[in-house]
C-alpha atoms as a PDB file:
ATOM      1  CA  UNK A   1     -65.059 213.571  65.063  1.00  0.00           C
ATOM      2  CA  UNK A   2     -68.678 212.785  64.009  1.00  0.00           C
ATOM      3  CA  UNK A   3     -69.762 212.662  60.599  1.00  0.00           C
ATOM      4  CA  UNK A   4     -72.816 214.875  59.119  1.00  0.00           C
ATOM      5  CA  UNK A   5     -75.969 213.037  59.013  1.00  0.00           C
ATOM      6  CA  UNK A   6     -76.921 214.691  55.566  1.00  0.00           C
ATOM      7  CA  UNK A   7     -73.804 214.313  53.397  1.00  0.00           C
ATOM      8  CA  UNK A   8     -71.463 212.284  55.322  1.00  0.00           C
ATOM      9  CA  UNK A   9     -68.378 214.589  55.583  1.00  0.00           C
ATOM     10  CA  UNK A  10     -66.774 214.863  58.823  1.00  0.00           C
ATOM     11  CA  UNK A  11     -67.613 217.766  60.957  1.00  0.00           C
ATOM     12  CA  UNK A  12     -64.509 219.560  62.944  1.00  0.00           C
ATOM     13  CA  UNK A  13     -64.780 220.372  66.600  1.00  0.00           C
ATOM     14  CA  UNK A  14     -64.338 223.419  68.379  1.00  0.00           C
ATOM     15  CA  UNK A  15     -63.083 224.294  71.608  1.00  0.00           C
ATOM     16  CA  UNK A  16     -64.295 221.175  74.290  1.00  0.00           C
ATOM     17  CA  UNK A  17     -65.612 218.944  71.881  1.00  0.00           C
ATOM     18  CA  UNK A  18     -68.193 221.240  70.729  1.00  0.00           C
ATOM     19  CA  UNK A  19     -69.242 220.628  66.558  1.00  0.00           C
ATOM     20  CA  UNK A  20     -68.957 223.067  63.938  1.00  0.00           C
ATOM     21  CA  UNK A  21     -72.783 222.649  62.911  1.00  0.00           C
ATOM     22  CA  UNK A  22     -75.693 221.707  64.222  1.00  0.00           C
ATOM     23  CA  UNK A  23     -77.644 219.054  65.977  1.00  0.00           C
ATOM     24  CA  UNK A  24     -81.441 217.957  64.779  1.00  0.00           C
ATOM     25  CA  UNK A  25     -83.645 215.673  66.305  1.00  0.00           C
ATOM     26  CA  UNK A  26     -87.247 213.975  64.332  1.00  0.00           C
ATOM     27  CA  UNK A  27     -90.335 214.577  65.842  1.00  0.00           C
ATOM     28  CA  UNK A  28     -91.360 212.070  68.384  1.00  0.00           C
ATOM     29  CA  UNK A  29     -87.769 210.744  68.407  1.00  0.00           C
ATOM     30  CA  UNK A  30     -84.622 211.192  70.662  1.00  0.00           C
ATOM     31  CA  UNK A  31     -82.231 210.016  68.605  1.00  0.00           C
ATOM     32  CA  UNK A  32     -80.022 213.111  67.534  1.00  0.00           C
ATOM     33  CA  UNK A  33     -78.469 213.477  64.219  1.00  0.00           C
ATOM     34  CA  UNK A  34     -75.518 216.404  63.913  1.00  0.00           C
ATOM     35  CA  UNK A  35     -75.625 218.318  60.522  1.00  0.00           C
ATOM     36  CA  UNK A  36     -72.813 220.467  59.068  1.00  0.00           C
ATOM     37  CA  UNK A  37     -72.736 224.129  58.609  1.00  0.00           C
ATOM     38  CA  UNK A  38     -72.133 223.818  55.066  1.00  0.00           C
ATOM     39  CA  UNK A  39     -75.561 221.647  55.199  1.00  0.00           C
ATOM     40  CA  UNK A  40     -77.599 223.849  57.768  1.00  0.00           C
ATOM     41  CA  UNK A  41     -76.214 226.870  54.388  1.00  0.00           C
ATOM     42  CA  UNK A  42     -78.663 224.404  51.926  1.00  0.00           C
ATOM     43  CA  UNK A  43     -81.231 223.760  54.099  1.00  0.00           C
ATOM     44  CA  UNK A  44     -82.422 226.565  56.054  1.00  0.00           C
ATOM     45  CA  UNK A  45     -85.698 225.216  57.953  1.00  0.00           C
ATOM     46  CA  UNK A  46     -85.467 221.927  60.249  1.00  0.00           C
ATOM     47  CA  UNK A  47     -87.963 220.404  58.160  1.00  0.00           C
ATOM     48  CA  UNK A  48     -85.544 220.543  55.146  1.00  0.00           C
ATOM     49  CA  UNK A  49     -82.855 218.938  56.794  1.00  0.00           C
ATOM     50  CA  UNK A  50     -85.236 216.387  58.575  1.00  0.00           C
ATOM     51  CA  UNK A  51     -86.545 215.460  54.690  1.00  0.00           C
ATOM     52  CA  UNK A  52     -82.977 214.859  53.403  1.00  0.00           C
ATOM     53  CA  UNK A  53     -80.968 212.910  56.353  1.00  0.00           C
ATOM     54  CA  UNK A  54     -79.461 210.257  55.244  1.00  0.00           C
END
């Protein structure tokens, strides 16, 4: 299980490893940070989640 990149809970899996959530990447980066569904609820727009990962 990976942990959400904004508030550090875990984030369950679905069928074949699959998250419950979302994954974001930064601009000019390829790093990929998975984000919660409770999370991607607070922050609608990529650029809000981008501003508050932790």
């Amino acid at each position: 299980m990976s942990k959400c990149s904004i508030c550090s809970n875990k984030i369950p899996e679905l069928f074949l490893e699959k998250l419950k959530g979302t994954i974001i990447k930064k601009a000019g980066s390829s790093k990929q940070y998975p984000v919660c569904f409770e999370c991607q609820k607070k922050f609608t727009t990529k650029e809000e989640m981008v501003k508050n990962l932790g």
